[in-house]
Protein backbone atom coordinates (compact mmCIF):
# COMPACT_ATOMS: atom_id res chain seq x y z
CA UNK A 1 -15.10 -20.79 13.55
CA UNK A 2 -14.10 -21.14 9.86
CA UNK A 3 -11.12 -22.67 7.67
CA UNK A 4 -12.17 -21.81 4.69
CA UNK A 5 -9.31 -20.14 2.31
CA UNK A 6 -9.52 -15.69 2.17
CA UNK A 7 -10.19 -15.00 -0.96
CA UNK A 8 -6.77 -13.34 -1.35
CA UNK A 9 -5.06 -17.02 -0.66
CA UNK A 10 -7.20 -19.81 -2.59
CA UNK A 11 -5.24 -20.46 -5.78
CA UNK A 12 -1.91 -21.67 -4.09
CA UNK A 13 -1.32 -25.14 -4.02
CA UNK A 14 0.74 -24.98 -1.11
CA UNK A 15 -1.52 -24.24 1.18
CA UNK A 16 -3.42 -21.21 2.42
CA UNK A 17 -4.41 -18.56 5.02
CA UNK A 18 -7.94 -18.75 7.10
CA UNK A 19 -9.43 -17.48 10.26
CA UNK A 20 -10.28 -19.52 12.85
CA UNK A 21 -11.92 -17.29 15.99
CA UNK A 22 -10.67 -14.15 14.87
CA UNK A 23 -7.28 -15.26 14.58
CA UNK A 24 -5.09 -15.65 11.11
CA UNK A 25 -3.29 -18.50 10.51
CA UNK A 26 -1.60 -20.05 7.50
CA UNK A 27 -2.20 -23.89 6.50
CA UNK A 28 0.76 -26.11 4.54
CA UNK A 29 -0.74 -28.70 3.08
CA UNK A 30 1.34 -31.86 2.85
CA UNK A 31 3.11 -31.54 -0.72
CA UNK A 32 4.33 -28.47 0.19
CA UNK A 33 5.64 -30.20 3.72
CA UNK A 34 9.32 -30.76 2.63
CA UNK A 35 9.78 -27.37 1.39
CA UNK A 36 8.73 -26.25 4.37
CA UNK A 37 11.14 -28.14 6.23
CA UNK A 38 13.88 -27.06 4.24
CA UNK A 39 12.90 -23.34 4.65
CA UNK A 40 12.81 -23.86 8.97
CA UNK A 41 15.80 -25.90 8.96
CA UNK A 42 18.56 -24.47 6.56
CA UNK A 43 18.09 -21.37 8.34
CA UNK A 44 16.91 -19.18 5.60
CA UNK A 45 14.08 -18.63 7.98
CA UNK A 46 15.68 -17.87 10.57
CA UNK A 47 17.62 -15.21 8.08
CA UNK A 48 15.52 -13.59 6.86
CA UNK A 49 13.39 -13.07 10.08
CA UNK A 50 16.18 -12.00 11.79
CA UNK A 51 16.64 -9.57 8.71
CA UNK A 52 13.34 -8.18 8.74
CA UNK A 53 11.94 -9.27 5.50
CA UNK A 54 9.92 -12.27 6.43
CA UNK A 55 7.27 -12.34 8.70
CA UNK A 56 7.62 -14.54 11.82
CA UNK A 57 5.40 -17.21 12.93
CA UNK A 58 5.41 -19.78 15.30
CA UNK A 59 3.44 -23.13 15.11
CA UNK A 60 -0.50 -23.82 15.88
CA UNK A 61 -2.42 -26.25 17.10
CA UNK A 62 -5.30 -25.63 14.92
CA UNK A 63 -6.54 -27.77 11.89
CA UNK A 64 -7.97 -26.05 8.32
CA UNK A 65 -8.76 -29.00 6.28
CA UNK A 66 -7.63 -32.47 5.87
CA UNK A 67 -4.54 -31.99 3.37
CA UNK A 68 -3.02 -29.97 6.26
CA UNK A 69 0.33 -31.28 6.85
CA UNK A 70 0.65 -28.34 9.65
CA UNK A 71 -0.94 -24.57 10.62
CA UNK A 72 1.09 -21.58 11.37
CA UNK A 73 0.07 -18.82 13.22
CA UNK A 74 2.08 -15.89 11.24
CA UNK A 75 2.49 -12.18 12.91
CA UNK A 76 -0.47 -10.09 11.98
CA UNK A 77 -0.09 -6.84 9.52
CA UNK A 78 -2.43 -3.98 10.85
CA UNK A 79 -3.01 -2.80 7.23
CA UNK A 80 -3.12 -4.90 4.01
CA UNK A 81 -1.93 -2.97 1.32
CA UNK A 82 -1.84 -3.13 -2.45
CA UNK A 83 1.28 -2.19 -5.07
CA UNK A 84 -1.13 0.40 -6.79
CA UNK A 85 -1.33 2.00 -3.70
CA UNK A 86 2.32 2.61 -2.89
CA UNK A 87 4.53 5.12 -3.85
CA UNK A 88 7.66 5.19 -6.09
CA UNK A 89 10.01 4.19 -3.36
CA UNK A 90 8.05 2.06 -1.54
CA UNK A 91 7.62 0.16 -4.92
CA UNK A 92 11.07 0.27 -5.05
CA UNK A 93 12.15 -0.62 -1.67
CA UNK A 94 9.74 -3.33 -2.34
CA UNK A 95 11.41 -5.15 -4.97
CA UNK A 96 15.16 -4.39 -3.64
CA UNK A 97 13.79 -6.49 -0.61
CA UNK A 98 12.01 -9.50 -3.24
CA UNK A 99 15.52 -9.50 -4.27
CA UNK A 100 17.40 -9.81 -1.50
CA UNK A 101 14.88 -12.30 -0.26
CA UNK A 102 15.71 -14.21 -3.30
CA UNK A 103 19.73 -14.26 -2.89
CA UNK A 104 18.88 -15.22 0.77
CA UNK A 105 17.29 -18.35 -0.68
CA UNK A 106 19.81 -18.78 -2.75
CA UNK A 107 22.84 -19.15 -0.93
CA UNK A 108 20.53 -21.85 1.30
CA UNK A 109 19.28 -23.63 -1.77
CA UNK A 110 15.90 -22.45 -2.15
CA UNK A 111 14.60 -19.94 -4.56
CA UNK A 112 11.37 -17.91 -4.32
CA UNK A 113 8.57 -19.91 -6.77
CA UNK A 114 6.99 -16.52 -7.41
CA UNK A 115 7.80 -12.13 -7.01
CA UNK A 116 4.20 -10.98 -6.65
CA UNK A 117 4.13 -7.44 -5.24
CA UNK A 118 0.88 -8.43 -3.38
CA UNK A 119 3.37 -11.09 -1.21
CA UNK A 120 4.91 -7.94 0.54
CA UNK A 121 3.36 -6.00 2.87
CA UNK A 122 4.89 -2.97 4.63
CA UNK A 123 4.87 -3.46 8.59
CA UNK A 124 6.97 -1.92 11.31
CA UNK A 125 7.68 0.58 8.74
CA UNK A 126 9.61 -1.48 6.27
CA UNK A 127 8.80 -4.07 3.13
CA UNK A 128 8.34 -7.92 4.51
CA UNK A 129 7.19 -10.73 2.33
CA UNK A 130 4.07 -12.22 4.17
CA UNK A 131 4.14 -15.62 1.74
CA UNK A 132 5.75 -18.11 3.99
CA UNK A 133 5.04 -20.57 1.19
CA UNK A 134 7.00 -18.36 -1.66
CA UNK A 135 9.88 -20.76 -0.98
CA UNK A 136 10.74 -24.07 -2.65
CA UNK A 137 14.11 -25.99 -3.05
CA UNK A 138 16.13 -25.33 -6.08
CA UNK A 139 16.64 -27.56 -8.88
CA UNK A 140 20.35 -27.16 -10.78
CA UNK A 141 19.75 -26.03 -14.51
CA UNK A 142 16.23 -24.48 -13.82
CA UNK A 143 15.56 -20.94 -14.74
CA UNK A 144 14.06 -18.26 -12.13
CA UNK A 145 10.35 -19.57 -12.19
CA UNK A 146 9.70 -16.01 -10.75
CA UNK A 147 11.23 -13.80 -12.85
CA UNK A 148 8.39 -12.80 -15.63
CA UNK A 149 6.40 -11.86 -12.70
CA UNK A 150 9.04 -10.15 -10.76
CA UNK A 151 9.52 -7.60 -14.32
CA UNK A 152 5.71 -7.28 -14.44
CA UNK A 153 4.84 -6.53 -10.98
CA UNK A 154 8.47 -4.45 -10.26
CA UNK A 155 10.67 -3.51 -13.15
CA UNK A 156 8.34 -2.51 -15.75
CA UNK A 157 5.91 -0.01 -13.34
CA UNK A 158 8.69 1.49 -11.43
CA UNK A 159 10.46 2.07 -15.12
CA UNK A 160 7.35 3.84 -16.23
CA UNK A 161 6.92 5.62 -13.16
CA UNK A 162 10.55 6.91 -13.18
CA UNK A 163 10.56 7.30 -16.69
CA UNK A 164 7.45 8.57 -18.09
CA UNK A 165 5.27 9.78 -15.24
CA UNK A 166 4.20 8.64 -11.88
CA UNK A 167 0.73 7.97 -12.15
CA UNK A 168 1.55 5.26 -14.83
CA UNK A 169 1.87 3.37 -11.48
CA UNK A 170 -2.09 3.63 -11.21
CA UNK A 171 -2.03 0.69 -14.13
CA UNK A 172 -1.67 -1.65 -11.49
CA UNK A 173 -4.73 -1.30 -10.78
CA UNK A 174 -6.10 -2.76 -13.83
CA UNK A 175 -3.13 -4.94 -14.67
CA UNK A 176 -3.52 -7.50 -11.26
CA UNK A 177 -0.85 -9.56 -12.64
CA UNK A 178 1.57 -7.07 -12.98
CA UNK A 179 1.85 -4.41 -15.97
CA UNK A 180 2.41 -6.37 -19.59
CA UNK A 181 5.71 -6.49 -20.79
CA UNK A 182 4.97 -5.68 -24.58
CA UNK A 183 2.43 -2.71 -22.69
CA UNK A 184 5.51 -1.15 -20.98
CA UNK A 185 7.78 -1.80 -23.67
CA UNK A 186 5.72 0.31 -26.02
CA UNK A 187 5.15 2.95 -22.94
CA UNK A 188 8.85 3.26 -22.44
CA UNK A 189 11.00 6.05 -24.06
CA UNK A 190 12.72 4.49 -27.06
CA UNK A 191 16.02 5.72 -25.72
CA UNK A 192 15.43 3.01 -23.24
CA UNK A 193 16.29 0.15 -26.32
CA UNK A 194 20.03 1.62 -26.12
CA UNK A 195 20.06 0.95 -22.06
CA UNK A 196 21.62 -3.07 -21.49
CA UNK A 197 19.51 -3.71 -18.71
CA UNK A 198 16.20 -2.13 -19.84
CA UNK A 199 16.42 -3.52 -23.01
CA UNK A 200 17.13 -7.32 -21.82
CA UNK A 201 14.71 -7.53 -18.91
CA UNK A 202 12.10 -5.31 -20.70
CA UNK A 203 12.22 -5.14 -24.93
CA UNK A 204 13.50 -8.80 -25.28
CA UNK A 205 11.85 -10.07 -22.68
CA UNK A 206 8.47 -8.86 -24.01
CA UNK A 207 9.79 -9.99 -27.39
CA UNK A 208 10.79 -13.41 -26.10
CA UNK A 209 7.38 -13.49 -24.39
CA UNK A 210 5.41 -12.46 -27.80
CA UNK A 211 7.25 -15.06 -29.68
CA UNK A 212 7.10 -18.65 -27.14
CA UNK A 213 3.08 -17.80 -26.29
CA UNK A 214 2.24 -20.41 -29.02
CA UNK A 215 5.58 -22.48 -28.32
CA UNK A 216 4.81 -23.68 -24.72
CA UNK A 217 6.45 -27.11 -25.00
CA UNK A 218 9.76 -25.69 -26.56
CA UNK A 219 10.68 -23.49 -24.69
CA UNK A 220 10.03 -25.15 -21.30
CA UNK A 221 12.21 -27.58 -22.93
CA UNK A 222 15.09 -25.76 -23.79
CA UNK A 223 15.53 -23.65 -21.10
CA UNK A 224 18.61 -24.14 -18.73
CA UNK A 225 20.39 -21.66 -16.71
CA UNK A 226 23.84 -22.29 -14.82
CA UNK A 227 24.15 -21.16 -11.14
CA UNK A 228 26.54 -17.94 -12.20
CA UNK A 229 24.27 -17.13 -14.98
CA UNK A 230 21.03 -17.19 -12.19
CA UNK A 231 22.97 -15.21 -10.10
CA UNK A 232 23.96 -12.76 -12.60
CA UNK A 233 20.44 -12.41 -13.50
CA UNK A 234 19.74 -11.57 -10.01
CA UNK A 235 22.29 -9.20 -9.66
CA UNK A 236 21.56 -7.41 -12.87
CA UNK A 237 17.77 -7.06 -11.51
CA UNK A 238 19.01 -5.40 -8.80
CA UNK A 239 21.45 -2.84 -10.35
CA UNK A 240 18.98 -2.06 -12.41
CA UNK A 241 16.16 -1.02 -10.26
CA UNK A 242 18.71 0.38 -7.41
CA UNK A 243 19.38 3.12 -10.47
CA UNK A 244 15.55 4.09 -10.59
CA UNK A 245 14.13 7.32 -8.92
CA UNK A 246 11.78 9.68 -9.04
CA UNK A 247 12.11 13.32 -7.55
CA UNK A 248 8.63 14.22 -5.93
CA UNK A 249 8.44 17.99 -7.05
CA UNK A 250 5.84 20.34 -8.63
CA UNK A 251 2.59 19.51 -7.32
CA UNK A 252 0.26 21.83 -4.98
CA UNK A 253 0.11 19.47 -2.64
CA UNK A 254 3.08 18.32 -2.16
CA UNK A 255 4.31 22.36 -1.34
CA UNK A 256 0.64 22.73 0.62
CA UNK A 257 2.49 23.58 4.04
CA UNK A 258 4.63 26.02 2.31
CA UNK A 259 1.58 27.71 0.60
CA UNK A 260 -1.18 27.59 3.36
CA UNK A 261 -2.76 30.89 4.53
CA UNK A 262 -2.53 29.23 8.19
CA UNK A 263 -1.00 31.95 10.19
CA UNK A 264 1.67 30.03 12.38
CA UNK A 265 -0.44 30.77 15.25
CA UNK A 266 -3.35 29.42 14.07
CA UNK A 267 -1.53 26.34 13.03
CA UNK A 268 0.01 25.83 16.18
CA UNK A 269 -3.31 25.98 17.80
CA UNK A 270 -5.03 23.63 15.41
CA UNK A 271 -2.20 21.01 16.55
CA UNK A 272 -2.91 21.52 19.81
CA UNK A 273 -6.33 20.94 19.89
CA UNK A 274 -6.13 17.44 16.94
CA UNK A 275 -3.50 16.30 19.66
CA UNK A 276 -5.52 16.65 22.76
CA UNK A 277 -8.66 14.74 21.22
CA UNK A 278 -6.34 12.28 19.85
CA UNK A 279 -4.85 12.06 23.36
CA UNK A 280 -8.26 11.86 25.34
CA UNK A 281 -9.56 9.26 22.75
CA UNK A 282 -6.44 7.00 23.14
CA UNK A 283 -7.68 5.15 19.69
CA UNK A 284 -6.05 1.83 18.81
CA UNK A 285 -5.78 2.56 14.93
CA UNK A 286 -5.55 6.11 12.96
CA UNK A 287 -6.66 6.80 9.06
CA UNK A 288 -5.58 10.29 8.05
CA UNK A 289 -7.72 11.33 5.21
CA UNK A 290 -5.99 14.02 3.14
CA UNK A 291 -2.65 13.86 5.18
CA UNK A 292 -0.69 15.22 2.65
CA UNK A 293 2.75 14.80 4.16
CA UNK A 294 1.89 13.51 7.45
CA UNK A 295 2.24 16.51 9.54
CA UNK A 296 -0.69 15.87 11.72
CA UNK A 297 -0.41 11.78 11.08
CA UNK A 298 2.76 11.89 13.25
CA UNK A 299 0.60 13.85 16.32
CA UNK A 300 -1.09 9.90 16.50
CA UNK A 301 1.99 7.81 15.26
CA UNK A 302 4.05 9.66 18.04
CA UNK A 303 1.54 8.35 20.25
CA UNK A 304 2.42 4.82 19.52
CA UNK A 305 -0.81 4.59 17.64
CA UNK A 306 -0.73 2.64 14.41
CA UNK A 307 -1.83 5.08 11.57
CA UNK A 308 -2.34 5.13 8.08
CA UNK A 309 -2.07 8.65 5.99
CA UNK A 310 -3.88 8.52 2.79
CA UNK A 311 -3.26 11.44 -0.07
CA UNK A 312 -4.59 11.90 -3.47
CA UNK A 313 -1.27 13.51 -4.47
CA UNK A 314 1.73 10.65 -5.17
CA UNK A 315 4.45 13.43 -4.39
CA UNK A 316 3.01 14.22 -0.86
CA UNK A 317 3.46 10.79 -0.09
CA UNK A 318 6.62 9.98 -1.23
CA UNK A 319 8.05 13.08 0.87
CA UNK A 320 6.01 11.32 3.66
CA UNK A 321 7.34 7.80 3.08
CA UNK A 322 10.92 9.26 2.87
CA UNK A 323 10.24 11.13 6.11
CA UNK A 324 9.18 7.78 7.44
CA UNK A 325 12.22 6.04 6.31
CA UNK A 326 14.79 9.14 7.84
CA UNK A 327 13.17 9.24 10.98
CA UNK A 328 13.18 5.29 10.91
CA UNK A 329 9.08 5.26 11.86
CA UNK A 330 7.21 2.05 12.40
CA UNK A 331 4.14 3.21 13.51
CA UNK A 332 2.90 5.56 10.18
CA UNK A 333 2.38 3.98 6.93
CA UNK A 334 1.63 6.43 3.82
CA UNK A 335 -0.13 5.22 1.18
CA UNK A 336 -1.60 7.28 -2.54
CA UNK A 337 -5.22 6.63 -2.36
CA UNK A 338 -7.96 9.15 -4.41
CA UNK A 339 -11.36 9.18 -1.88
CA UNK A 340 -13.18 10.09 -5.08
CA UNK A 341 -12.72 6.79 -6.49
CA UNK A 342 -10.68 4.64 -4.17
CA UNK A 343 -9.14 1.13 -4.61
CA UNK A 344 -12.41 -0.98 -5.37
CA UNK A 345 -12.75 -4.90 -4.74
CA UNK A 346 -11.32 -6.78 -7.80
CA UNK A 347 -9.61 -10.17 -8.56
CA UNK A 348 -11.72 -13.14 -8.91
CA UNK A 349 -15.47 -12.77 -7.86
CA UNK A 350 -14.19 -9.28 -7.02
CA UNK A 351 -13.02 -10.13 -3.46
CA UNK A 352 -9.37 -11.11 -4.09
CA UNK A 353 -8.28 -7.29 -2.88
CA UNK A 354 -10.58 -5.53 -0.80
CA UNK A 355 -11.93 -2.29 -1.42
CA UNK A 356 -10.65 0.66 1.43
CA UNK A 357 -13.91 0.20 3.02
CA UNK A 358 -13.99 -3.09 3.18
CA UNK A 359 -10.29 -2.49 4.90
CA UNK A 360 -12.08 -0.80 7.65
CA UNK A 361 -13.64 0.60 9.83
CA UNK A 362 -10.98 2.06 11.89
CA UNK A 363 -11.28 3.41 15.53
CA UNK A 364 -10.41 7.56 14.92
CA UNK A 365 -10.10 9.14 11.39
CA UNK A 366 -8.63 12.62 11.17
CA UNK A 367 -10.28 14.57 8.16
CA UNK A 368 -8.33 18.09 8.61
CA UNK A 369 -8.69 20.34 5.91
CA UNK A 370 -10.53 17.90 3.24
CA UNK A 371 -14.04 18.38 3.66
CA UNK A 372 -13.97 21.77 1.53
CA UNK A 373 -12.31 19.74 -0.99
CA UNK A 374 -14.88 17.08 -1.82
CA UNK A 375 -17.44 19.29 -1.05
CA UNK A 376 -16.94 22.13 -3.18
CA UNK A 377 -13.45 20.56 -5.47
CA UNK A 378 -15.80 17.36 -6.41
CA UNK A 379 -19.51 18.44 -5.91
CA UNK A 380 -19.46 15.83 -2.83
CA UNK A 381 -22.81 16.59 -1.16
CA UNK A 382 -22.59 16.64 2.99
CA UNK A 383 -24.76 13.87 3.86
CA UNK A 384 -22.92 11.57 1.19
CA UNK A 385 -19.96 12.82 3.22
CA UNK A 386 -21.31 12.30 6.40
CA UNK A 387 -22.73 8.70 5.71
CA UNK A 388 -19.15 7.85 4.06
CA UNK A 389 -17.53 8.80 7.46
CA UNK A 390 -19.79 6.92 9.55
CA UNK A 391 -19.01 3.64 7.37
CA UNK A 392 -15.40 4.31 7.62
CA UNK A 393 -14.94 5.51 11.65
CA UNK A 394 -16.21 4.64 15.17
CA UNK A 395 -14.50 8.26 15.72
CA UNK A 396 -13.99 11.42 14.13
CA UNK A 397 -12.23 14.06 14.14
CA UNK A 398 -13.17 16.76 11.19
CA UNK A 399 -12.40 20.47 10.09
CA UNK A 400 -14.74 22.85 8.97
CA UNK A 401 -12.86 25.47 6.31
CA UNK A 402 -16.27 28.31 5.67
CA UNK A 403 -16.65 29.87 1.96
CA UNK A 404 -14.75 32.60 3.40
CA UNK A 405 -11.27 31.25 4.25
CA UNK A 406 -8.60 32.34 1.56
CA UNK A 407 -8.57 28.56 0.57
CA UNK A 408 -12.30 28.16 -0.20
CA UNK A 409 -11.96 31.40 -2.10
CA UNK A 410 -8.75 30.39 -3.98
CA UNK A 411 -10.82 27.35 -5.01
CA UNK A 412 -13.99 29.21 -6.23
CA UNK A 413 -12.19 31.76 -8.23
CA UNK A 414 -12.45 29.97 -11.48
CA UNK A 415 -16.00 28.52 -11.23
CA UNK A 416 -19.36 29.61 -9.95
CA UNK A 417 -20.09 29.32 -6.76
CA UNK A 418 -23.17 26.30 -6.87
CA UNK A 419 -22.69 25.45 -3.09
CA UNK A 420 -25.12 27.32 -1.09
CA UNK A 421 -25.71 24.32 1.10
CA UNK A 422 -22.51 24.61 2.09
CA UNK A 423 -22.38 26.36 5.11
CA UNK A 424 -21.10 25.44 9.31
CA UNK A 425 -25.27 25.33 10.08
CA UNK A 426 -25.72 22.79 6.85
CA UNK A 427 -22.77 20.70 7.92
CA UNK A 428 -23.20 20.38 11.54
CA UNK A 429 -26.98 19.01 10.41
CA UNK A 430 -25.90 16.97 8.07
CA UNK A 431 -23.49 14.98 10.13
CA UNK A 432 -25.66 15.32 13.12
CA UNK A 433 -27.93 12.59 11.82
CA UNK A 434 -25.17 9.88 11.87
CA UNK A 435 -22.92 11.30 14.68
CA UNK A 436 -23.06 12.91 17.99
CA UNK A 437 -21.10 16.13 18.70
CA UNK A 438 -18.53 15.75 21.64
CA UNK A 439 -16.64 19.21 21.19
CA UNK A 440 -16.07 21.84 18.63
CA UNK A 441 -13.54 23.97 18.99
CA UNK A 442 -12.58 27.03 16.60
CA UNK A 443 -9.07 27.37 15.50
CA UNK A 444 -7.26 30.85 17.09
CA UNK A 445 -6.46 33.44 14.38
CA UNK A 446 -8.55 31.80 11.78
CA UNK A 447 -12.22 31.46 10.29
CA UNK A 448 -11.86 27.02 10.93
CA UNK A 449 -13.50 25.15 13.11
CA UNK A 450 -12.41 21.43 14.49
CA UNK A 451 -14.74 18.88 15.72
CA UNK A 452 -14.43 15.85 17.94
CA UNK A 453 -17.76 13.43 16.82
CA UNK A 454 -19.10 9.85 17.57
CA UNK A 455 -20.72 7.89 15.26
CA UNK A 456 -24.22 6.42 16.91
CA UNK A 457 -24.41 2.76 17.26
């Protein structure tokens, strides 16, 4: 049994999350109490539960420390999730639903105290805010606390993302409070000065920012905002990113079903086969590796198996997460992750946001179509493979694509072929010292092979 704070929770005052016998729950400590009480019995909870974009909870009989004023047990999220991780619209959709949270609040007379992109979490297949403790009653005349931090962690990537290039997103990464105003005002196109609400929420704002750093006292002191003027704010916000988007075109990947040299045949038979093992293993969770738009990701989601789909390529998952969004899917949850250098541990004594291992390991990974691709496209080596797998999965099921599949060819066109340990003997070896075989079976009308393995305790 512990209570002591995850390291994702331990700098709010207001209490914070903890696991006591493998179950999450959330502590309020007693400043925070009356808040709280306003938030249950306004009805904003009720709301915004009811709405989808909170997180339900219901209370606990279990103690963290001795400022607790109460413990809630809140709804658990399969997969945590990080904004450098997301795609364009799921960025987006995230901060339409901050906002709406926000004019929730309002109209109850609470306002969100912060807009971190690390409060929402995507679950059941939509954006919720996880932060039961993001509310707090508002005070007349008092600006949006949360607003710097709503344009760092929202406005300015998605602007740069939509307006530059996509993978400006991947600054996130570095930038754990959000992207710097004066960064993305110098990043942004300086047509973007003659736009009203990019040049208010982004230009000044950095400007404003740049010039009250060494003024702290004045301009706490000054400010004062009216309720029209803090709902105009909120509206602009909102206007302003609704107009953002990003067409997902261009990219091998995201055409890779198009372009394959799978006859249909052979396609058909490799979904057979990933569909019975999936079937016969009947696992809990699902990590597609390389799932490029999700085809074979849906074979477990349709199976009311919670599964992520990872992909290198940020256009493959957008057409995934829009697919998701169409077909109104809970159970599949695309993310843009690079296995050659994934999301590593960072934040304060680096274990504020956990590295994808560290996220793991997962019942049954599918790994269709990828091994050829770190092995020969990034000079992976099998074992490292192999031991990579077994840290990630109980369960795996992996494709073999031989040297002389078109693909494999198409890749080794332009550079000499180094990889003679790349071969079906060399592989099944390799992964043979960390897993046991349970089938292999080769795909009809093509040179692949598909194999069900078990990683040894």
């Amino acid at each position: 049994m512990s209570n002591t704070p995850l390291a994702s929770s331990f700098r709010d005052p207001s209490g914070f999350l903890f696991f006591s016998n493998g179950v999450l729950f959330r502590q309020v400590n007693g400043g925070y109490r009356a808040h709280y009480v306003k938030l249950m019995e306004s009805g904003l909870y009720a709301e915004l539960t009811e709405r989808g974009l909170l997180i339900p909870h219901e209370a606990a009989d279990v103690r963290g420390t001795d400022d607790a004023s109460l413990t809630i047990r809140p709804e658990p999220v399969p997969f945590v999730s990080y904004p450098y991780e997301w795609c364009f619209s799921q960025l987006k959709d995230a901060a339409l639903a901050t906002l709406a949270i926000q004019e929730a609040a309002f109209r109850r007379g609470m306002v969100l105290k912060d807009a971190s992109a690390y409060n929402i979490q995507f679950h059941r297949g939509a954006p919720v805010l996880i932060d039961t403790l993001s509310f707090e009653t508002y005070r007349p005349g008092r600006p949006w606390a949360a607003y710097r931090q709503f344009c760092q962690h929202f406005l300015a990537p998605l602007l740069l993302m939509s307006l530059r290039d996509v993978r400006l997103g991947q600054l996130l990464r570095v930038h754990l409070d959000g992207i710097p105003l004066d960064l993305a005002s110098a990043l942004l196109p300086a047509g973007t000065r003659f736009r009203p609400g990019v040049l208010s929420h982004i230009h000044l704002h950095a400007k404003s920012q740049r010039y009250f750093a060494d003024k702290p006292d004045f301009g706490a002191r000054k400010a004062s905002i009216g309720v029209l003027a803090f709902e105009g704010l909120i509206d602009s916000l909102k206007s302003l990113v609704k107009k953002l988007d990003w067409e997902p075109a261009g990219t091998v990947w995201a055409d890779y079903y198009e372009n394959t040299n799978y006859q249909s045949t052979a396609f058909g038979h490799k979904r057979e086969i990933v569909d019975r093992m999936l079937a016969s293993l009947a696992p809990d969770h699902v990590w597609d590796l390389g799932a490029n738009t999700g085809v074979f990701s849906r074979l477990a989601a349709g199976r009311n198996i919670f599964t992520v789909a990872f992909d290198i390529d940020p256009a493959a998952v957008e057409l995934n997460y829009r697919a998701c969004k169409k077909e109104g899917e809970t159970n599949l949850l695309p993310l843009v992750i690079d296995l050659t250098n994934p999301s590593a541990p960072s934040g304060w004594e680096n274990a504020e946001r956990h590295s994808l291992l560290e996220r793991g390991p997962v019942d049954t990974i599918l790994a269709l179509a990828l091994v050829h691709h770190l092995a020969i496209g990034n000079n992976l080596p099998l074992g490292r493979l192999a031991a990579f797998f077994a840290r990630a999965c109980r369960r795996l099921i992996v494709e073999f694509v031989p040297k002389d599949d078109s693909q494999v060819r198409r890749m080794l066109a332009t550079r000499e072929d180094i990889f003679d340990a790349y071969t079906e003997a060399e592989f099944e070896k390799e992964f043979a010292r960390l897993f046991d075989l349970k089938e292999k079976v080769p795909v009809r009308d093509s040179k692949r092979t598909v194999y069900l393995m078990e990683r040894r305790s």
